[in-house]
PDB file of N, CA and C in Angstrom:
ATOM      1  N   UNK A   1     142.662 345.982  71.035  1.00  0.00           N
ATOM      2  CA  UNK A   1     143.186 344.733  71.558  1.00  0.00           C
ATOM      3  C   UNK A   1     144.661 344.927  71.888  1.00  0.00           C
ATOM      4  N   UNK A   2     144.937 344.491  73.072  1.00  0.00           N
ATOM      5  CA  UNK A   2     146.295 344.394  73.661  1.00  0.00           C
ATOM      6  C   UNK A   2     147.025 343.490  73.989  1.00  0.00           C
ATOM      7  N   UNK A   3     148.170 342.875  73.681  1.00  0.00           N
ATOM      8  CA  UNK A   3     148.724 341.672  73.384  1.00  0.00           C
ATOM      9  C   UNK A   3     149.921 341.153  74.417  1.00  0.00           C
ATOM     10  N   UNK A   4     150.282 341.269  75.265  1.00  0.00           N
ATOM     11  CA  UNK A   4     151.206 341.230  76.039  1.00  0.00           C
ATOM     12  C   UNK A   4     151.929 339.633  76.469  1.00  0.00           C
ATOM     13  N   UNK A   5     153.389 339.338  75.979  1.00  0.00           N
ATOM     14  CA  UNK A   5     154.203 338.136  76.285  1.00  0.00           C
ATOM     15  C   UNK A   5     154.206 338.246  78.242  1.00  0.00           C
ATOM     16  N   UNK A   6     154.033 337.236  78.839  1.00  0.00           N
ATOM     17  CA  UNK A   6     154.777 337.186  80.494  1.00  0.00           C
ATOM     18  C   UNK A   6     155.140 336.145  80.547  1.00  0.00           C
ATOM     19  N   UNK A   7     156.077 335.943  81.546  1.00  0.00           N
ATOM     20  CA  UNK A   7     157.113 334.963  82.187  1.00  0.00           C
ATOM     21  C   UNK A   7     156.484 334.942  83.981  1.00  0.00           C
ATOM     22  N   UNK A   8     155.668 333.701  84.006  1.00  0.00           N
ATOM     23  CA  UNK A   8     155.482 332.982  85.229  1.00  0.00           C
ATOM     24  C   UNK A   8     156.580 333.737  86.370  1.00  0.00           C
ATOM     25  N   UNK A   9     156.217 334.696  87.202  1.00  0.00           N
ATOM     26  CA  UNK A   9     157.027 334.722  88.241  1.00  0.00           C
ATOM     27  C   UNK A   9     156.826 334.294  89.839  1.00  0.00           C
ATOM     28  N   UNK A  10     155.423 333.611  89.753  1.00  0.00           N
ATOM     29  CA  UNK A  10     154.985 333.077  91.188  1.00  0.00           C
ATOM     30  C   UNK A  10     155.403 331.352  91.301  1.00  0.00           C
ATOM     31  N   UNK A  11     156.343 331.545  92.186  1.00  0.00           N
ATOM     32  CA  UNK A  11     156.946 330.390  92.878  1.00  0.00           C
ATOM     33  C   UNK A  11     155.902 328.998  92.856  1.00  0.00           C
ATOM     34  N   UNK A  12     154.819 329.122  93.003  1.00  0.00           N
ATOM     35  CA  UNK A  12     153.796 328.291  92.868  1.00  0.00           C
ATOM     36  C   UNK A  12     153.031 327.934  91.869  1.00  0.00           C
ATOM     37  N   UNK A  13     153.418 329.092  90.588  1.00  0.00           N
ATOM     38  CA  UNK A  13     152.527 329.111  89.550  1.00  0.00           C
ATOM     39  C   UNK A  13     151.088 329.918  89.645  1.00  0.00           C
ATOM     40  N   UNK A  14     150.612 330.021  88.991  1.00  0.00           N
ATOM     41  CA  UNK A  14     149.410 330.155  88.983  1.00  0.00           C
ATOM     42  C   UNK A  14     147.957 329.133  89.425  1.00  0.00           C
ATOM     43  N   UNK A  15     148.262 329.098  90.574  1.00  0.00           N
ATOM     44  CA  UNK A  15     147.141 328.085  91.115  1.00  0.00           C
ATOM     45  C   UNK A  15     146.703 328.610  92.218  1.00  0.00           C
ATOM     46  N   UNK A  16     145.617 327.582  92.775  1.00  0.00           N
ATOM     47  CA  UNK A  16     145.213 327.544  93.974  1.00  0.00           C
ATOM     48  C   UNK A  16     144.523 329.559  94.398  1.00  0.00           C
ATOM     49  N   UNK A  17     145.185 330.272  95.118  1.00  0.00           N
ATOM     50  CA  UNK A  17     145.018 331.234  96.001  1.00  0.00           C
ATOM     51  C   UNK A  17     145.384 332.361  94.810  1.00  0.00           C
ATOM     52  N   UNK A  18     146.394 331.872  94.595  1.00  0.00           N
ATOM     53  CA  UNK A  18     146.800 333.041  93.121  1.00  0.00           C
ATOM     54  C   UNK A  18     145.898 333.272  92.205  1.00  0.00           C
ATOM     55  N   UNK A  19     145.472 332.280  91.112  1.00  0.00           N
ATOM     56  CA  UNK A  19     144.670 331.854  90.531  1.00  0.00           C
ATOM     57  C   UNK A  19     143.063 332.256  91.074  1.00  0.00           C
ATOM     58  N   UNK A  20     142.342 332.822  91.934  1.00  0.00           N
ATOM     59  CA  UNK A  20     141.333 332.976  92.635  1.00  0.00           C
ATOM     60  C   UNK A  20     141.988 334.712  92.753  1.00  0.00           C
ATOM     61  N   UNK A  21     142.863 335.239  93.246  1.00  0.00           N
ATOM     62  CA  UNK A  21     142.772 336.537  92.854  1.00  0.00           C
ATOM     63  C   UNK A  21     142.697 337.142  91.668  1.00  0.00           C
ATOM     64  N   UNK A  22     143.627 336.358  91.167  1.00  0.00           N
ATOM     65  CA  UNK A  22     143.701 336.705  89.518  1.00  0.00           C
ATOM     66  C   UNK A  22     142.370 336.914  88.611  1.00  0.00           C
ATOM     67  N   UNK A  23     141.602 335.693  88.434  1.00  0.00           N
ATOM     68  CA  UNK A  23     140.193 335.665  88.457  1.00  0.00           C
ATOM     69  C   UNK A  23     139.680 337.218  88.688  1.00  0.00           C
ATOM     70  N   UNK A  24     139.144 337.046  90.189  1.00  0.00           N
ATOM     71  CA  UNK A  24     138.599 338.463  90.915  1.00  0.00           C
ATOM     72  C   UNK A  24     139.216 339.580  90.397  1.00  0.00           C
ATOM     73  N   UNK A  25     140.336 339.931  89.951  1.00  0.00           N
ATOM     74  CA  UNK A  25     141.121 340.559  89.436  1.00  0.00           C
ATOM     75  C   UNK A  25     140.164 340.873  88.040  1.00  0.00           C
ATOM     76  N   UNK A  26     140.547 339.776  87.475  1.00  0.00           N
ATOM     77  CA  UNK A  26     139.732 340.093  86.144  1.00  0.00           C
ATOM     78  C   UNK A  26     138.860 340.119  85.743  1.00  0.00           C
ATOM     79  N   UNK A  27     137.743 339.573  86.712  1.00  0.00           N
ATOM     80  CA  UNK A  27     136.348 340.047  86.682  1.00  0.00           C
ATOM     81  C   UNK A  27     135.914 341.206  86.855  1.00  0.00           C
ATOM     82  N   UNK A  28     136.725 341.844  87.527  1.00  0.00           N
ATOM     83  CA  UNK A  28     136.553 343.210  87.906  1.00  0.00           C
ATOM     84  C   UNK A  28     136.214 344.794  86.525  1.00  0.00           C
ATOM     85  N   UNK A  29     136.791 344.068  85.739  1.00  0.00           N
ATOM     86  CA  UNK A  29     137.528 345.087  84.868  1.00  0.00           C
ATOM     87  C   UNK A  29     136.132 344.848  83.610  1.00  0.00           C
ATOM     88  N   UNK A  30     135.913 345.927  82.556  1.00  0.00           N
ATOM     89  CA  UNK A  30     134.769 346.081  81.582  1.00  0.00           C
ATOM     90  C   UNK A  30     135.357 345.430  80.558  1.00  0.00           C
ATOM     91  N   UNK A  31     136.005 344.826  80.282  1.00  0.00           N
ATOM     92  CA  UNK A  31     136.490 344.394  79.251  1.00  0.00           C
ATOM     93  C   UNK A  31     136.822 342.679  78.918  1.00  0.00           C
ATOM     94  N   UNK A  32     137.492 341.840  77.811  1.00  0.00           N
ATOM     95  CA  UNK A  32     137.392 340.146  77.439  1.00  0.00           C
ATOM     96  C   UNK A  32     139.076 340.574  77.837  1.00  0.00           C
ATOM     97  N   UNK A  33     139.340 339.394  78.683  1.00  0.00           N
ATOM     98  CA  UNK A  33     140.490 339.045  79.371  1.00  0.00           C
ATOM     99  C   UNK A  33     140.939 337.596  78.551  1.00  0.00           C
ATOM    100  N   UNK A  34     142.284 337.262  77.787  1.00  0.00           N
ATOM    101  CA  UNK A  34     142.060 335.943  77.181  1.00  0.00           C
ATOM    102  C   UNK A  34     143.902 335.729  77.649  1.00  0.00           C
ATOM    103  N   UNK A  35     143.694 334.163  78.085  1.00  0.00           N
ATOM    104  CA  UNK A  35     145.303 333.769  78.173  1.00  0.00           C
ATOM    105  C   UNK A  35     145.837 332.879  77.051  1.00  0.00           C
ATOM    106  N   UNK A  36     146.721 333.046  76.647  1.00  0.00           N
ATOM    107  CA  UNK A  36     146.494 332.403  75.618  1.00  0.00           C
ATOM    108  C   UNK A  36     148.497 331.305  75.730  1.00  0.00           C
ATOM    109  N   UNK A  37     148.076 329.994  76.040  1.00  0.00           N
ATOM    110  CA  UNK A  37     149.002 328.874  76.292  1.00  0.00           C
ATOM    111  C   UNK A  37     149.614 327.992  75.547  1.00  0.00           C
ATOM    112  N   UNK A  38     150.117 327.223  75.012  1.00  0.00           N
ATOM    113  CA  UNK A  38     150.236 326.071  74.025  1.00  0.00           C
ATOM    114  C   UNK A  38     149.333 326.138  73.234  1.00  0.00           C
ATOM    115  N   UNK A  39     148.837 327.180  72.092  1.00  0.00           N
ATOM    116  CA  UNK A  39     147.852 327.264  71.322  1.00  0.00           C
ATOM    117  C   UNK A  39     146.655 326.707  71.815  1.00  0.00           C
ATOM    118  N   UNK A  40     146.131 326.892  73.026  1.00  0.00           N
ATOM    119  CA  UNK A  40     144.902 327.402  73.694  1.00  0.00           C
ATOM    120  C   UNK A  40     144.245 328.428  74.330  1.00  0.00           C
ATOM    121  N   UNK A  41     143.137 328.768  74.119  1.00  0.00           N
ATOM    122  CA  UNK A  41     142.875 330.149  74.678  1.00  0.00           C
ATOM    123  C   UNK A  41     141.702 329.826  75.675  1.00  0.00           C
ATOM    124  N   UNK A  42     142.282 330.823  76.986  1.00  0.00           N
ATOM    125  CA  UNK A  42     141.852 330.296  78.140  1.00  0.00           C
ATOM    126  C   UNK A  42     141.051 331.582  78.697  1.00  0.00           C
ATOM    127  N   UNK A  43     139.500 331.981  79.132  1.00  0.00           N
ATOM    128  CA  UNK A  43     138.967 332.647  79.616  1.00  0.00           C
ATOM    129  C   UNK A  43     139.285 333.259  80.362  1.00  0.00           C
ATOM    130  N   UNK A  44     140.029 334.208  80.805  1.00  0.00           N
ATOM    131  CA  UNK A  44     140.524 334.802  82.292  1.00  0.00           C
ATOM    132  C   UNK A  44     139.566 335.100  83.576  1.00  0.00           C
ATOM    133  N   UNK A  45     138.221 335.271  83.385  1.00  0.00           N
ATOM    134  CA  UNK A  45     137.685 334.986  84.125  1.00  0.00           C
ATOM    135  C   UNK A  45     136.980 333.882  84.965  1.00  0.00           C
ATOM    136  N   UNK A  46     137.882 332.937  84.087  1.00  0.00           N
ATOM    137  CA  UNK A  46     137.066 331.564  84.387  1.00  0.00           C
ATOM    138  C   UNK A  46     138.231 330.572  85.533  1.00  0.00           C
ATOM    139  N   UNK A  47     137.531 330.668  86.888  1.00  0.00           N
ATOM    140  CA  UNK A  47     138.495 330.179  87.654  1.00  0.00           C
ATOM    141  C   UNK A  47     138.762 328.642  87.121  1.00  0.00           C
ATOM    142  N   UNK A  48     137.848 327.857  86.778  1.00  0.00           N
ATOM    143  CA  UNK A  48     138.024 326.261  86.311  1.00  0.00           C
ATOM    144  C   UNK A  48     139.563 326.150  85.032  1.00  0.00           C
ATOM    145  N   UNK A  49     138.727 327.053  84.572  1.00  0.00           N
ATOM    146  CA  UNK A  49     140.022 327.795  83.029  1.00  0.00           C
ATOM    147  C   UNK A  49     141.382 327.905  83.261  1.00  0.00           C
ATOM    148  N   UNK A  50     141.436 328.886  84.051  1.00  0.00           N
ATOM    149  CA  UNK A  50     143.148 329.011  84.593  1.00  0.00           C
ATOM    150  C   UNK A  50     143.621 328.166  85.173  1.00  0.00           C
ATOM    151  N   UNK A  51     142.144 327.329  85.986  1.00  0.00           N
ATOM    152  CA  UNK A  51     143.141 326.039  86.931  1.00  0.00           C
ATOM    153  C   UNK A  51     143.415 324.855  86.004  1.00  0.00           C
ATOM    154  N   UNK A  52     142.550 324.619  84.829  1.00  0.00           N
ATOM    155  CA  UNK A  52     142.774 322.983  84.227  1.00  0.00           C
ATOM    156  C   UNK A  52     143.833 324.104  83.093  1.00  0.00           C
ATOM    157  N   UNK A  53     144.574 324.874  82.956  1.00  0.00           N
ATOM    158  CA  UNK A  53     145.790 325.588  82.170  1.00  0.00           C
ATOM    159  C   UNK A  53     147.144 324.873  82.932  1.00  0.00           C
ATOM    160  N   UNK A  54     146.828 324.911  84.413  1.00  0.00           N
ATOM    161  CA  UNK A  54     148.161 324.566  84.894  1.00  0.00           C
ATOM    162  C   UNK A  54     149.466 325.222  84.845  1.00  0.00           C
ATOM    163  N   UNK A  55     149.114 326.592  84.664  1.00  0.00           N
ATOM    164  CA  UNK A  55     150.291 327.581  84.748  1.00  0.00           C
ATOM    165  C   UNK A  55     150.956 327.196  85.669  1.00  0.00           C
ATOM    166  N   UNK A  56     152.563 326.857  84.852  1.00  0.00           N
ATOM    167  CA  UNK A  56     153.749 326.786  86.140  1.00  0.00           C
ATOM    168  C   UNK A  56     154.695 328.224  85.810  1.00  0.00           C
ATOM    169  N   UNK A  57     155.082 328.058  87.017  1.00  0.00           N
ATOM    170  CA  UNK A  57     156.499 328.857  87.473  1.00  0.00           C
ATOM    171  C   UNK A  57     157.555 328.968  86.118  1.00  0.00           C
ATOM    172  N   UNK A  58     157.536 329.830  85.818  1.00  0.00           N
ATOM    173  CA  UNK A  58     158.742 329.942  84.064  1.00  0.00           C
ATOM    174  C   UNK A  58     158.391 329.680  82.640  1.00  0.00           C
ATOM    175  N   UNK A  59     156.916 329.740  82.547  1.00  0.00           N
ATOM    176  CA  UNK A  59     156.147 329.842  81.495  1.00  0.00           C
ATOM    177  C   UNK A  59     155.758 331.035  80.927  1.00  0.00           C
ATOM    178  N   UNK A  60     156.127 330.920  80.112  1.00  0.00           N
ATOM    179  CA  UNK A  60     155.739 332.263  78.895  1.00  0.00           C
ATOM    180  C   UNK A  60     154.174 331.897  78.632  1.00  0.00           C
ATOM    181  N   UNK A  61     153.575 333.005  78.390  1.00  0.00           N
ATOM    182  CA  UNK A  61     152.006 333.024  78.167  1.00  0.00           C
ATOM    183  C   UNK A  61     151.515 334.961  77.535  1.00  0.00           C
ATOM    184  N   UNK A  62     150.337 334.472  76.643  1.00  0.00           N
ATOM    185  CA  UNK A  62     149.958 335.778  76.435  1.00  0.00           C
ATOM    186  C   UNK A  62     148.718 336.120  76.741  1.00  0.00           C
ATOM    187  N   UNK A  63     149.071 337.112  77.480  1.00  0.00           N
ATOM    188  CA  UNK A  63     147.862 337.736  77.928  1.00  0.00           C
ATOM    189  C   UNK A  63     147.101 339.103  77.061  1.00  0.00           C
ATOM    190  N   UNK A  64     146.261 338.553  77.086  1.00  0.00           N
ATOM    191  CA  UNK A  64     145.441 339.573  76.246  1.00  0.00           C
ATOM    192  C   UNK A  64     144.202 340.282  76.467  1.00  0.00           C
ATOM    193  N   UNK A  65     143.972 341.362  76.406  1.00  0.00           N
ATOM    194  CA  UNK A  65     142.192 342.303  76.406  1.00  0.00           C
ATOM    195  C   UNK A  65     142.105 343.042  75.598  1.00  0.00           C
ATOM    196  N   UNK A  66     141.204 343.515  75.448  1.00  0.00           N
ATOM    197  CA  UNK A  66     140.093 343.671  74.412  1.00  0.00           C
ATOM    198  C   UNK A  66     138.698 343.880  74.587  1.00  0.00           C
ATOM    199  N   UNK A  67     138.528 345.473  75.192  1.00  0.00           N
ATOM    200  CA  UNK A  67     137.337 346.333  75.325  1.00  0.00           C
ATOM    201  C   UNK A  67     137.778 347.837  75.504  1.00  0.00           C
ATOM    202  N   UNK A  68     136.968 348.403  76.530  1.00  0.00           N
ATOM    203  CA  UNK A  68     137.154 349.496  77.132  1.00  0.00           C
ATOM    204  C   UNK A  68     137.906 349.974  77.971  1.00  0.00           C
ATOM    205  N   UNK A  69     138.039 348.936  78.549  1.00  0.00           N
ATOM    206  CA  UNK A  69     139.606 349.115  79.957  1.00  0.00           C
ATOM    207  C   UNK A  69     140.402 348.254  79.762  1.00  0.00           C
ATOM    208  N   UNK A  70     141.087 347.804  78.107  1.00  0.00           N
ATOM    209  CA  UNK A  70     141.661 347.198  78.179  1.00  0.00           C
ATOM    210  C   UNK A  70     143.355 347.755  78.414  1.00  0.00           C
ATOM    211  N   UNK A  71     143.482 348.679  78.313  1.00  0.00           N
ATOM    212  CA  UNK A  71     144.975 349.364  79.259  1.00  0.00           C
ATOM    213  C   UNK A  71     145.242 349.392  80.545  1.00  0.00           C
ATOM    214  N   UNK A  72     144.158 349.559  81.205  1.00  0.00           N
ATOM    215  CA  UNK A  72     144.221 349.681  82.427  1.00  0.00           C
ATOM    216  C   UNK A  72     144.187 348.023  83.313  1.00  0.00           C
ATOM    217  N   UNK A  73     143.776 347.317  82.387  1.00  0.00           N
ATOM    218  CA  UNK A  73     143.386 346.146  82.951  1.00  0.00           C
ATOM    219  C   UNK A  73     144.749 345.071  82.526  1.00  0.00           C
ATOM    220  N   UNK A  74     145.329 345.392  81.327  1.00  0.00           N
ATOM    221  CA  UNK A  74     146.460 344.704  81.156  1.00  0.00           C
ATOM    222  C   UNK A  74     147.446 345.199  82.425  1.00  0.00           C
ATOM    223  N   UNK A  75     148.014 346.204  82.595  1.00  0.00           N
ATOM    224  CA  UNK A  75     149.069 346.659  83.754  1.00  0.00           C
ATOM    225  C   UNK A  75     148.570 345.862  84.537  1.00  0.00           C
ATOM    226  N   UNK A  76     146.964 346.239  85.597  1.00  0.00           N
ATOM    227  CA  UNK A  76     146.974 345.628  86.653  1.00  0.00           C
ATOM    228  C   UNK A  76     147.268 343.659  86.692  1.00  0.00           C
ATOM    229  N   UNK A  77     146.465 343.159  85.600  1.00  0.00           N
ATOM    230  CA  UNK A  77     146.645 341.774  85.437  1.00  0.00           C
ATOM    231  C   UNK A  77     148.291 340.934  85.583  1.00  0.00           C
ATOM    232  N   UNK A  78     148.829 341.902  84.881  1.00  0.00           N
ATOM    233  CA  UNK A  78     150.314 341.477  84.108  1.00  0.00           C
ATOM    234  C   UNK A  78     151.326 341.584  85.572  1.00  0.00           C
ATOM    235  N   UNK A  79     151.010 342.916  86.548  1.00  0.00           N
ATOM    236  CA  UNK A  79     151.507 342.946  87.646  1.00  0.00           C
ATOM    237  C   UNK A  79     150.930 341.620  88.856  1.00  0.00           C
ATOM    238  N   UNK A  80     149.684 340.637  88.335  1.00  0.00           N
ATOM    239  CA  UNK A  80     149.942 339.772  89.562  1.00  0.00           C
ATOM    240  C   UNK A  80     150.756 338.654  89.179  1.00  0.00           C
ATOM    241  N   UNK A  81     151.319 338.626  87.953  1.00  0.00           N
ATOM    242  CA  UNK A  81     151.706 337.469  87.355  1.00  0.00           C
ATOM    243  C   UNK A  81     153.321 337.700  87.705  1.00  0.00           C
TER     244      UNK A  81
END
């Protein structure tokens, strides 16, 4: 398991178009993708999930995985954020 702090750097947040790659992004990968917000933990593959999260612009959040590609899948994730 891999634990990683980020800081919101999309002008828009995480919504809409972002939020839908991100997703695809993390569906992609063999491994449990978890965001974890105001002491909620949010499915990363779950487009409904990330959107009722409401990630804004300058929010700290942890992202986390936990399988087989979970190294490879944190870098790529952490780089759309």
């Amino acid at each position: 398991m891999i634990k990683q702090n980020i800081v919101i750097d999309l002008p828009s947040g995480l919504q809409a178009k972002k939020a839908a790659e991100f997703v695809e992004k993390a569906s992609s990968v063999d491994c449990n993708i978890f965001i974890l917000k105001d002491e909620k933990t949010i499915e990363a593959k779950s487009i409904i999930g990330i959107m009722s999260a409401a990630i804004r612009f300058g929010e700290e959040i942890t992202l986390v995985t936990d399988g087989c590609d979970e190294q490879s899948a944190i870098k790529v994730l952490a780089s759309c954020l």
